[in-house]
PDB file of N, CA and C in Angstrom:
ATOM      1  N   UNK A   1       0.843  -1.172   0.000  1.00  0.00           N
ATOM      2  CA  UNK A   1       0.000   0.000   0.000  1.00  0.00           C
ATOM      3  C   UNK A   1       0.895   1.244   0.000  1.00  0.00           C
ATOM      4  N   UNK A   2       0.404   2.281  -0.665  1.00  0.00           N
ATOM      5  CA  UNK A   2       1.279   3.737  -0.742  1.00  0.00           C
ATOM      6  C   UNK A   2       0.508   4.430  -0.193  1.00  0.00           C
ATOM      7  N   UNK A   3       1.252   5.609   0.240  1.00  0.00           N
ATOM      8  CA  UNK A   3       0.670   6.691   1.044  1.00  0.00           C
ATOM      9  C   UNK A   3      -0.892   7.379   0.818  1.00  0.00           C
ATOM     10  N   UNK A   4      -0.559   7.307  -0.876  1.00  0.00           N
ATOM     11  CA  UNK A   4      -2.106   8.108  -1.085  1.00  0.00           C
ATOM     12  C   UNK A   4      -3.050   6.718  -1.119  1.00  0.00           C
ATOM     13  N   UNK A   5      -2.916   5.556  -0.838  1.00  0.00           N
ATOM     14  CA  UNK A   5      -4.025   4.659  -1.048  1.00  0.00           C
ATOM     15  C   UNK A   5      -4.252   4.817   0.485  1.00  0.00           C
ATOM     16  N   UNK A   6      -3.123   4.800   1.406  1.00  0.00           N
ATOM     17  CA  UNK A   6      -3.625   4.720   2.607  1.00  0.00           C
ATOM     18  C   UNK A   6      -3.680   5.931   3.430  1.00  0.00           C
ATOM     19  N   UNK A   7      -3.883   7.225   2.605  1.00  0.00           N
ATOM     20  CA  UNK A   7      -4.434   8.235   3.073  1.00  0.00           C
ATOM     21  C   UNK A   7      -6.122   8.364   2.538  1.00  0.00           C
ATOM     22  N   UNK A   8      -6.088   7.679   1.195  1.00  0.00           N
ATOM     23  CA  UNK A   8      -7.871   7.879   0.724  1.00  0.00           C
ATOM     24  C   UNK A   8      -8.510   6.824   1.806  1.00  0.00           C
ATOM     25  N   UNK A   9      -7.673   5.595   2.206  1.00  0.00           N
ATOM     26  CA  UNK A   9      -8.493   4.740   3.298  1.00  0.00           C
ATOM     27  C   UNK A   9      -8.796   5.397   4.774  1.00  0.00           C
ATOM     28  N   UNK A  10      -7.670   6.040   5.105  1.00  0.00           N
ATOM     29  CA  UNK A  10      -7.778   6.761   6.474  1.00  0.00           C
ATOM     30  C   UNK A  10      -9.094   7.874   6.343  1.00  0.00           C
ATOM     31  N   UNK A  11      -8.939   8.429   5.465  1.00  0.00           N
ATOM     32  CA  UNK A  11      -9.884   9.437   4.858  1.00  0.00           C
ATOM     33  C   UNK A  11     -11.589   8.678   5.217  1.00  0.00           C
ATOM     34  N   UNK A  12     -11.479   7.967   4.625  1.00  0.00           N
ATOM     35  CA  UNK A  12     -13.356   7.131   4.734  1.00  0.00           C
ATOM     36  C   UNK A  12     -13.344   7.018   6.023  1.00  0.00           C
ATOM     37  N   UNK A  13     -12.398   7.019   6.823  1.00  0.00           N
ATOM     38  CA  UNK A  13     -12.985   6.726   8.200  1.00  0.00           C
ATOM     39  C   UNK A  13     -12.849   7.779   9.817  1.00  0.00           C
ATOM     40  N   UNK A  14     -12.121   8.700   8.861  1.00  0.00           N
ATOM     41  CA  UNK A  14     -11.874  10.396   9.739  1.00  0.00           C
ATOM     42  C   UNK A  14     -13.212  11.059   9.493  1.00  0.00           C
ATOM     43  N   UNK A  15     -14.236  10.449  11.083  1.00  0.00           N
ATOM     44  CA  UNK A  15     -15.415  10.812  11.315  1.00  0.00           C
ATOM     45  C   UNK A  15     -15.590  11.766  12.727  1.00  0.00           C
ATOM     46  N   UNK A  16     -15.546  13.232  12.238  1.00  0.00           N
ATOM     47  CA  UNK A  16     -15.173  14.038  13.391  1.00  0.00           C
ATOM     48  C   UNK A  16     -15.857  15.507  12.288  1.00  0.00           C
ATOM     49  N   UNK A  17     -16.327  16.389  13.145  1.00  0.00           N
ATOM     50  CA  UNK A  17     -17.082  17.802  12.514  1.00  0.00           C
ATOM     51  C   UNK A  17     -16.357  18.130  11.748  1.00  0.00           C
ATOM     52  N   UNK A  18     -16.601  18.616  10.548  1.00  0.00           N
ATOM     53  CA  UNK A  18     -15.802  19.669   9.525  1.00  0.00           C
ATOM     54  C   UNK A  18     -15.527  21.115  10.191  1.00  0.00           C
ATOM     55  N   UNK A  19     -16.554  21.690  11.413  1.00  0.00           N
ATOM     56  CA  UNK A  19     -16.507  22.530  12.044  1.00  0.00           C
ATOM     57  C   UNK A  19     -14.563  22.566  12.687  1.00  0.00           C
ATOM     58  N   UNK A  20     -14.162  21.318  12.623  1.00  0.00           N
ATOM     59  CA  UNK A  20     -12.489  20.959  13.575  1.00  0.00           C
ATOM     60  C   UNK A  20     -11.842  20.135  13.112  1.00  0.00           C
ATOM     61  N   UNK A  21     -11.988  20.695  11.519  1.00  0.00           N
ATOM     62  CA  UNK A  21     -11.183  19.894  10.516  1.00  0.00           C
ATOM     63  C   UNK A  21      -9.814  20.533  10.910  1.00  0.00           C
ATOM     64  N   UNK A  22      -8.601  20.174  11.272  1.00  0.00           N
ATOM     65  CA  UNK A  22      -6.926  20.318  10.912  1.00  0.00           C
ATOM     66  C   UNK A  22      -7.294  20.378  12.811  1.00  0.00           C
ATOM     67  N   UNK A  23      -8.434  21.330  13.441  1.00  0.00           N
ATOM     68  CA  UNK A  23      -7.784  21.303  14.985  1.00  0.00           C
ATOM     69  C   UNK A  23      -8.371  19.226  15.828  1.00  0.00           C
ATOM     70  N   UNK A  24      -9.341  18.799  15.165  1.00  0.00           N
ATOM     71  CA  UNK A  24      -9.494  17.411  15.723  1.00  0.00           C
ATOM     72  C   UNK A  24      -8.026  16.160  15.195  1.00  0.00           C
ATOM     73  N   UNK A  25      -7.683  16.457  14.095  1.00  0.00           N
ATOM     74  CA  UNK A  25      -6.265  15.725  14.110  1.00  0.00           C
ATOM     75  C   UNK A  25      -5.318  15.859  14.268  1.00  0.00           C
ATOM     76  N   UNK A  26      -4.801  17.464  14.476  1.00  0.00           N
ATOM     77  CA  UNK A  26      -3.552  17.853  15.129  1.00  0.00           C
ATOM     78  C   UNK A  26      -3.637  17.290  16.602  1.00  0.00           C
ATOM     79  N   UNK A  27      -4.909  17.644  17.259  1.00  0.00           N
ATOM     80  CA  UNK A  27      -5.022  17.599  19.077  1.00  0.00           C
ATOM     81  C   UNK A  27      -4.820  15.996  19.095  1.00  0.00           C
ATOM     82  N   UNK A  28      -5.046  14.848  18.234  1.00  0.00           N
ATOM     83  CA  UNK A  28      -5.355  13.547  18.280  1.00  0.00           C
ATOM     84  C   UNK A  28      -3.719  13.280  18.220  1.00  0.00           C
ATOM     85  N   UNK A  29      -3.355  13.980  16.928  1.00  0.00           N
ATOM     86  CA  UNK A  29      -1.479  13.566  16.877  1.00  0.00           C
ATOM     87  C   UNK A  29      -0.727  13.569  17.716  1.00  0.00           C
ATOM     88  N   UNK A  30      -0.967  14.500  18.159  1.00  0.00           N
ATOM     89  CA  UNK A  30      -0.333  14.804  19.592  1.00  0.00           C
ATOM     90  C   UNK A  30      -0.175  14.391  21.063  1.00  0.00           C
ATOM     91  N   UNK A  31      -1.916  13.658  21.165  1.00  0.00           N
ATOM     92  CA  UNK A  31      -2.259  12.790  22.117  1.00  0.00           C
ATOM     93  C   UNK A  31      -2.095  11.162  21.789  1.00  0.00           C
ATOM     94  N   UNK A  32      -1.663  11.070  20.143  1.00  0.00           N
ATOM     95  CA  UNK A  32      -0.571   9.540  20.055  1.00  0.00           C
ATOM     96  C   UNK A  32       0.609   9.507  20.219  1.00  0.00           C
ATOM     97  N   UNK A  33       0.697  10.477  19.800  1.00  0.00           N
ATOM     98  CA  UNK A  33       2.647  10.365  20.111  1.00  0.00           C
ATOM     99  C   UNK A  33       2.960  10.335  21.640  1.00  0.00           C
ATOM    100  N   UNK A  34       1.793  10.908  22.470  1.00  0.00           N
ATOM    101  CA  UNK A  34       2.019  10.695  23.899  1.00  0.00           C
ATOM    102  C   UNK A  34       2.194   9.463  24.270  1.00  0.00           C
ATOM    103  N   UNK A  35       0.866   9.005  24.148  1.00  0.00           N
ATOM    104  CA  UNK A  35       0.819   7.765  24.401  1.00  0.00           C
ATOM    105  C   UNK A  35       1.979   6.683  23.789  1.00  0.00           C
ATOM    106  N   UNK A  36       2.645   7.250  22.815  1.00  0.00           N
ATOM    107  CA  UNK A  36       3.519   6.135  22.345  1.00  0.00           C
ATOM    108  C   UNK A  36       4.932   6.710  23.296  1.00  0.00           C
ATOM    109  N   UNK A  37       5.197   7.780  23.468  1.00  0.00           N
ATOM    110  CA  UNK A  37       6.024   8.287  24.830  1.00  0.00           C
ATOM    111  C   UNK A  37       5.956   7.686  25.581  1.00  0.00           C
ATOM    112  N   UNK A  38       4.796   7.532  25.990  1.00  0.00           N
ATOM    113  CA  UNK A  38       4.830   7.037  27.592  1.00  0.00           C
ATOM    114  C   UNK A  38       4.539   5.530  27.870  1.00  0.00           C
ATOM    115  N   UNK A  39       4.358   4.880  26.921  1.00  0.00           N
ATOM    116  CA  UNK A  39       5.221   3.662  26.414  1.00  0.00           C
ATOM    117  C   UNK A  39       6.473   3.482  26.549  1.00  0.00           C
ATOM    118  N   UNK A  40       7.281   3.840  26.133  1.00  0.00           N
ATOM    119  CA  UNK A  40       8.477   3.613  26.185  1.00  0.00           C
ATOM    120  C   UNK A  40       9.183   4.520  27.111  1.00  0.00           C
ATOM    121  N   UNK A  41       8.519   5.438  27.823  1.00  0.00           N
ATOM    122  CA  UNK A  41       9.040   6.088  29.360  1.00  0.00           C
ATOM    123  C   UNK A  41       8.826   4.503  29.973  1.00  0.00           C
ATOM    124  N   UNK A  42       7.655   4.197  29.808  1.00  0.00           N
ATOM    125  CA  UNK A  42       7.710   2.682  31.384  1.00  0.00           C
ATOM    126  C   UNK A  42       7.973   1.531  30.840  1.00  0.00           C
ATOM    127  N   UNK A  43       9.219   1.419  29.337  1.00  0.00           N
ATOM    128  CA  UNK A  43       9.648   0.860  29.242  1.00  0.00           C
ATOM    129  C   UNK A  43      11.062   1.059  30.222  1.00  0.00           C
ATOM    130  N   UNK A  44      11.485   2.474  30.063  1.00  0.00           N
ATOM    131  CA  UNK A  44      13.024   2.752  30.801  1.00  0.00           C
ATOM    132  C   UNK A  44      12.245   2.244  31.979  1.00  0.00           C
ATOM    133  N   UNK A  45      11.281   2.822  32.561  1.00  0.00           N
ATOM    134  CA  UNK A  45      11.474   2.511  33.931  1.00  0.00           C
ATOM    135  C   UNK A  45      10.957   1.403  34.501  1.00  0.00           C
ATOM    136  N   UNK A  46      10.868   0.524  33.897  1.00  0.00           N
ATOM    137  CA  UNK A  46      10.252  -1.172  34.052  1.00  0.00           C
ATOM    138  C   UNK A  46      11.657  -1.666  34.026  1.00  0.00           C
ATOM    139  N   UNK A  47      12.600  -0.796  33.078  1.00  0.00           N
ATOM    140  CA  UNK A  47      13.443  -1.955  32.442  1.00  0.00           C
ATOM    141  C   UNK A  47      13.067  -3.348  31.732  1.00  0.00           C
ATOM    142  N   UNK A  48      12.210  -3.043  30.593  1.00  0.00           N
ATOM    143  CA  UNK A  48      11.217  -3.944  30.308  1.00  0.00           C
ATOM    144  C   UNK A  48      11.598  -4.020  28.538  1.00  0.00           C
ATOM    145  N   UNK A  49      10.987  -4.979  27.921  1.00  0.00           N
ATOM    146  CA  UNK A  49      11.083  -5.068  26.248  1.00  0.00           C
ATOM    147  C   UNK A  49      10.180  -4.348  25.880  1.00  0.00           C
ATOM    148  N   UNK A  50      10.315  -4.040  24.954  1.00  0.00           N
ATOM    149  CA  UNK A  50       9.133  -3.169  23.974  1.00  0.00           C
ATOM    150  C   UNK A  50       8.590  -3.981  23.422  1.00  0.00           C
ATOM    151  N   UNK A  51       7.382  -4.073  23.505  1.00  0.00           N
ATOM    152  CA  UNK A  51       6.098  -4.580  22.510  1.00  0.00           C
ATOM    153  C   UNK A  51       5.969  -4.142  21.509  1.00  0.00           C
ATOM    154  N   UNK A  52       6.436  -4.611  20.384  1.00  0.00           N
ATOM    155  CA  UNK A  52       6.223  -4.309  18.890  1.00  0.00           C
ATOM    156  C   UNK A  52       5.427  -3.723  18.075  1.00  0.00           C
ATOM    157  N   UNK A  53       4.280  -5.079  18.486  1.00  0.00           N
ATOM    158  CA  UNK A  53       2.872  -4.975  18.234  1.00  0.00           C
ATOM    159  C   UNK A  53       2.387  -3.953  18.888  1.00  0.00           C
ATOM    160  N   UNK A  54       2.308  -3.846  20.246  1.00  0.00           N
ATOM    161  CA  UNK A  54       1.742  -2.367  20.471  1.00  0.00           C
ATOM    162  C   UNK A  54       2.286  -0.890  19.891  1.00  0.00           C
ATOM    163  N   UNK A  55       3.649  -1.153  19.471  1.00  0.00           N
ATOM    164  CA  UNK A  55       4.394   0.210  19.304  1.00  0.00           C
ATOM    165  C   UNK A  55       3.850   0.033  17.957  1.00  0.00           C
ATOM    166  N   UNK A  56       3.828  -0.416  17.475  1.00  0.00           N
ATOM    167  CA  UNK A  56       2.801  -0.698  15.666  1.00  0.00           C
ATOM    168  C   UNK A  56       1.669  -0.259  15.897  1.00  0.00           C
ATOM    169  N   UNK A  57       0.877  -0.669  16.554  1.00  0.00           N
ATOM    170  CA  UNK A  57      -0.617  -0.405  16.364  1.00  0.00           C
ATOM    171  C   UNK A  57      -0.433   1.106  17.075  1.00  0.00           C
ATOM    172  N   UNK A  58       0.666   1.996  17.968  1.00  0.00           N
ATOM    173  CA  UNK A  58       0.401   3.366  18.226  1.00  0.00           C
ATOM    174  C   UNK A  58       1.216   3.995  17.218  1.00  0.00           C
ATOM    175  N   UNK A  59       1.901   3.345  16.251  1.00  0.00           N
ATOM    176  CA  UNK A  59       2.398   4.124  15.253  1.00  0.00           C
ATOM    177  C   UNK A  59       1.508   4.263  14.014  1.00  0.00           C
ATOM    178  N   UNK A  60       0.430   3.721  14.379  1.00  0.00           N
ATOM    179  CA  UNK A  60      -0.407   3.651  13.129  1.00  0.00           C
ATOM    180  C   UNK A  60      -1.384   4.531  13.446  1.00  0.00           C
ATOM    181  N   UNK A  61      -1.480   4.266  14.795  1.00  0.00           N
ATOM    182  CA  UNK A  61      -2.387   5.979  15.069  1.00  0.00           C
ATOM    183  C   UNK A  61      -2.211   6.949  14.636  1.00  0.00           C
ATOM    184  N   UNK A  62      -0.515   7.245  15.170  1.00  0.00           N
ATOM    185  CA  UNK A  62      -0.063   8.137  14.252  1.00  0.00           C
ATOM    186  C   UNK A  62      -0.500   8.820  13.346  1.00  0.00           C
ATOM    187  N   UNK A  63       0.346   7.644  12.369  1.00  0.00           N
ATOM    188  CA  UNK A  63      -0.194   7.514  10.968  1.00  0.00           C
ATOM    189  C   UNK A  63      -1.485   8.198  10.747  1.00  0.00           C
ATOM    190  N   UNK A  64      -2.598   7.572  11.255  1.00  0.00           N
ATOM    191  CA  UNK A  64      -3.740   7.787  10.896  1.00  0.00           C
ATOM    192  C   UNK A  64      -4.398   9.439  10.943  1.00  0.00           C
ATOM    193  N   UNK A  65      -3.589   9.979  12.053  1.00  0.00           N
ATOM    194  CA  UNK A  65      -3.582  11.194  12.568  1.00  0.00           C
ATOM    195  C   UNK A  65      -3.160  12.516  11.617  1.00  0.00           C
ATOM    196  N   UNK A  66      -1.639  11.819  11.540  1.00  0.00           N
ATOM    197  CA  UNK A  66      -0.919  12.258  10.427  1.00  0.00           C
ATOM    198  C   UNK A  66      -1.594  12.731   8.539  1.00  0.00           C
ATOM    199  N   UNK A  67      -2.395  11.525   8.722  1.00  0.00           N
ATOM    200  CA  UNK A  67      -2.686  11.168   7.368  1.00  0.00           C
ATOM    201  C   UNK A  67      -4.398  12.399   7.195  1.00  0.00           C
ATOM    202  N   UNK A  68      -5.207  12.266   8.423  1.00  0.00           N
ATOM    203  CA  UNK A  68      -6.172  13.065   7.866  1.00  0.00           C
ATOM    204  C   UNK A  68      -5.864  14.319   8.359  1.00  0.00           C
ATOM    205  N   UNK A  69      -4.885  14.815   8.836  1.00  0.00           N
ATOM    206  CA  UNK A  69      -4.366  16.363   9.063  1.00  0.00           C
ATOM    207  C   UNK A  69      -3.923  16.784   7.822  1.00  0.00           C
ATOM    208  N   UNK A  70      -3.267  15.872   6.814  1.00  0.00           N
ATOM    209  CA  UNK A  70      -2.880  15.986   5.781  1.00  0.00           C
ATOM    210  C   UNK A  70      -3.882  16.358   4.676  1.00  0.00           C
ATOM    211  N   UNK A  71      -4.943  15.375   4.864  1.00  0.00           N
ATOM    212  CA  UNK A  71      -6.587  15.751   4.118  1.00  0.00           C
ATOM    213  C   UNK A  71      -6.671  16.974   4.295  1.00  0.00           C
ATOM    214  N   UNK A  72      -7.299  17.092   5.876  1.00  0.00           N
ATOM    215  CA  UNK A  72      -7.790  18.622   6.142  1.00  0.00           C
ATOM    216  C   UNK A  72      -7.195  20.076   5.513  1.00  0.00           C
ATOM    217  N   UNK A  73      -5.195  19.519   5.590  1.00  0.00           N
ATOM    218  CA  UNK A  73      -4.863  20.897   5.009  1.00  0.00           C
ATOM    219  C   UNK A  73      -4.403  20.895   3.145  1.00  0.00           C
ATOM    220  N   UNK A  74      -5.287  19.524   2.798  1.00  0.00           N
ATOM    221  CA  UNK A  74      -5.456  19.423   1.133  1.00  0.00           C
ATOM    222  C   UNK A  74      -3.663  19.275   0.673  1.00  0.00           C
ATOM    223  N   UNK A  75      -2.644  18.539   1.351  1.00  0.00           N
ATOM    224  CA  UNK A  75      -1.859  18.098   1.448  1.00  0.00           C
ATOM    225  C   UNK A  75      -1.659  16.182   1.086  1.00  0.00           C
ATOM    226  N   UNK A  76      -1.377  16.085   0.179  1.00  0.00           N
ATOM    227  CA  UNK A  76      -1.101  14.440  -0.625  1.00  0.00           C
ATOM    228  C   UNK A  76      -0.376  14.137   0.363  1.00  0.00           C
ATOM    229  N   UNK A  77      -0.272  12.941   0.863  1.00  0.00           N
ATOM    230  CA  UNK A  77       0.760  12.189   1.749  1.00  0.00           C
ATOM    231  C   UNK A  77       2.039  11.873   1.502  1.00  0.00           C
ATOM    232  N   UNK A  78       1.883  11.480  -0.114  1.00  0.00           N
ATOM    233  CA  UNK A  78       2.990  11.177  -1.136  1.00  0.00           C
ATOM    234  C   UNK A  78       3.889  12.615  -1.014  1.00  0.00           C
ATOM    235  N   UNK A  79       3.340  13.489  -1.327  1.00  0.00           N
ATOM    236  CA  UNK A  79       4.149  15.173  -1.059  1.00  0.00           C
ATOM    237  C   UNK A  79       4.403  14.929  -0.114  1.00  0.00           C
ATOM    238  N   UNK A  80       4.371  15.127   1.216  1.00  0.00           N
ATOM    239  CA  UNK A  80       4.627  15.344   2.332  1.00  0.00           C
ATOM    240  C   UNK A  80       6.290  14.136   2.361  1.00  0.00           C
ATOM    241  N   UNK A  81       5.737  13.143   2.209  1.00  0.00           N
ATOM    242  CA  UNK A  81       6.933  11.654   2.171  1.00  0.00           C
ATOM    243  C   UNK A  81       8.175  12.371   1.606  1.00  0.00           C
ATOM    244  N   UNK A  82       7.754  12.746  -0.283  1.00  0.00           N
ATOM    245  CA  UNK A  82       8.769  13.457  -0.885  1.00  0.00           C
ATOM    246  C   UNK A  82       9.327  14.152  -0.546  1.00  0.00           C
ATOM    247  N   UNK A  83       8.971  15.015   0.160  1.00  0.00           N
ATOM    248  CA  UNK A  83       9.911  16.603   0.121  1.00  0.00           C
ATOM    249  C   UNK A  83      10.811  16.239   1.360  1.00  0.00           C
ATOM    250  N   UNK A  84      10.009  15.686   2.437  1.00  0.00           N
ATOM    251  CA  UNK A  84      10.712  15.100   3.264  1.00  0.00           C
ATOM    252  C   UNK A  84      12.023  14.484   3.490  1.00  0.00           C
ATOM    253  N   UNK A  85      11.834  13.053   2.433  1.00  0.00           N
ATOM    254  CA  UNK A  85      13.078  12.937   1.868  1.00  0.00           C
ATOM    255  C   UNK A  85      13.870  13.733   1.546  1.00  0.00           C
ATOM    256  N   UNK A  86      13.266  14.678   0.370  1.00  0.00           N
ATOM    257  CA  UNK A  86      14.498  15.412  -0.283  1.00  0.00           C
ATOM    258  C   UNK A  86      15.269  16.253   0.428  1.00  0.00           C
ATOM    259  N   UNK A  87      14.670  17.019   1.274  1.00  0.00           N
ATOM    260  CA  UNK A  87      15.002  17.503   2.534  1.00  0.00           C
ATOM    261  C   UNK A  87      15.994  16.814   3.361  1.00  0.00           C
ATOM    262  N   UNK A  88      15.881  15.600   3.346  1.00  0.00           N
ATOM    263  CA  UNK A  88      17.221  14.904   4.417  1.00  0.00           C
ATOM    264  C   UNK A  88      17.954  14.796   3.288  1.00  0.00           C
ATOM    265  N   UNK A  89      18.220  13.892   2.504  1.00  0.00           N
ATOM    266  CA  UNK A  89      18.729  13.639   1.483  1.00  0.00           C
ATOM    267  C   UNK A  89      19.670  14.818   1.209  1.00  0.00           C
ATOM    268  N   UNK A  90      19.056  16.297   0.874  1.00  0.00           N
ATOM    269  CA  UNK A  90      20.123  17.806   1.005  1.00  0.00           C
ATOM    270  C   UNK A  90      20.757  17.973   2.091  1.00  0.00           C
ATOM    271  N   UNK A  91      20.387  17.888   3.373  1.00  0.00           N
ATOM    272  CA  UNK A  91      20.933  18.030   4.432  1.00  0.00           C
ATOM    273  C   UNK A  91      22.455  16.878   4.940  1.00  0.00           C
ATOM    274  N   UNK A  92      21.906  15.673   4.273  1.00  0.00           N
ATOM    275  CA  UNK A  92      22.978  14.577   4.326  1.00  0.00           C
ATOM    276  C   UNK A  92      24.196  15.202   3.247  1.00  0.00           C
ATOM    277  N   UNK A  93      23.897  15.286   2.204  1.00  0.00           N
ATOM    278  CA  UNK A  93      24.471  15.732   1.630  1.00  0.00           C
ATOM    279  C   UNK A  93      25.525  16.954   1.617  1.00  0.00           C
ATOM    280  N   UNK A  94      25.065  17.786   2.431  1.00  0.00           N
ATOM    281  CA  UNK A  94      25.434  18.972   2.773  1.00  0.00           C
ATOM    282  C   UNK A  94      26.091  18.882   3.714  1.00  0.00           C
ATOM    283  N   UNK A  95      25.951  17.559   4.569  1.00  0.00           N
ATOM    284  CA  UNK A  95      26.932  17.374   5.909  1.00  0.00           C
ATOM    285  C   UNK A  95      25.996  18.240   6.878  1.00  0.00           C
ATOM    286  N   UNK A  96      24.850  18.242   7.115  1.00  0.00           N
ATOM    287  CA  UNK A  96      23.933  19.140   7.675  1.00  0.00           C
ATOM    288  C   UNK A  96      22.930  18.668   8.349  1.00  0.00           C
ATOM    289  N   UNK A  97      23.054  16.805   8.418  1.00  0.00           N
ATOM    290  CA  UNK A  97      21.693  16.064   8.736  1.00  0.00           C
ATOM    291  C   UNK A  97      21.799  16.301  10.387  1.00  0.00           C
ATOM    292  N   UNK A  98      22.841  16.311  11.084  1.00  0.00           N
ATOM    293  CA  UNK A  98      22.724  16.574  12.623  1.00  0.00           C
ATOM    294  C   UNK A  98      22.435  18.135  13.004  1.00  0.00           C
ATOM    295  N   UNK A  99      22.626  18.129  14.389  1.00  0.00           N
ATOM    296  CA  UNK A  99      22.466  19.595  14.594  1.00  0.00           C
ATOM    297  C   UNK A  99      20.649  19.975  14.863  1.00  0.00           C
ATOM    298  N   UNK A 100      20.432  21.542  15.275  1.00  0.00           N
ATOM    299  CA  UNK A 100      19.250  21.894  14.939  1.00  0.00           C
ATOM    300  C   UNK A 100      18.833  23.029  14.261  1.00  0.00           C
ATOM    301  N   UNK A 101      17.684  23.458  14.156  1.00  0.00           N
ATOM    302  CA  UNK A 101      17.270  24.438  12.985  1.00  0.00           C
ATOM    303  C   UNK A 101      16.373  23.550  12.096  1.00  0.00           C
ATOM    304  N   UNK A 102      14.985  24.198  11.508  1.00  0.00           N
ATOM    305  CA  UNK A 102      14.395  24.141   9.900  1.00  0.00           C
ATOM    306  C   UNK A 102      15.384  24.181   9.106  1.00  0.00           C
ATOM    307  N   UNK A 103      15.813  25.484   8.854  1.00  0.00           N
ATOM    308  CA  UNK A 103      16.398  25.598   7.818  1.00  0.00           C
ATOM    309  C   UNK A 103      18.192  25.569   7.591  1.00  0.00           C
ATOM    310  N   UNK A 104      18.504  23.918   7.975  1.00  0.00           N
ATOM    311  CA  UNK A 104      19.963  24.227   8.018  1.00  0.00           C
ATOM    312  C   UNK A 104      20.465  23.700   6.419  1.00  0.00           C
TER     313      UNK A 104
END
């Protein structure tokens, strides 16, 4: 599956008001990536293995999060992937991939 097949699938099922289109999947992204944080916070402090499967199924939240924020702001997934890349890809290149800054 590619990004835009599994952004038109995420799409059929991002059932939330148009009234809080871009603010219901940003606030959701944000509250997965927690949860996938704090996963692996009480992994350090279990001293415990990581569950795969669970870190999959909260990376797909993600994903899913990711993917209709992308809808909302009329953003292809495939774009987003691309530029992305190309973006590291210049930065590697440039000897520029560490460090911080947008625009190094």
């Amino acid at each position: 599956m590619d990004f835009s097949e599994y952004q038109k699938k995420a799409k059929s099922t991002a059932i939330y008001p148009s009234a809080f289109s871009i603010y219901y999947p940003a606030l959701g992204l944000s509250g997965e990536v927690g949860e996938l944080n704090n996963k692996i916070k009480k992994r350090i402090r279990d001293n415990a293995e990581l569950d795969k499967e669970d870190m999959m199924k909260e990376l797909g939240d993600v994903l899913w999060y990711t993917a209709a924020l992308a809808s909302d702001l009329g953003i292809d997934l495939e774009d987003v992937a691309r530029v992305n890349v190309e973006k590291l890809e210049r930065r590697l290149k440039e000897n520029k991939i560490s460090g911080s800054g947008d625009n190094r």
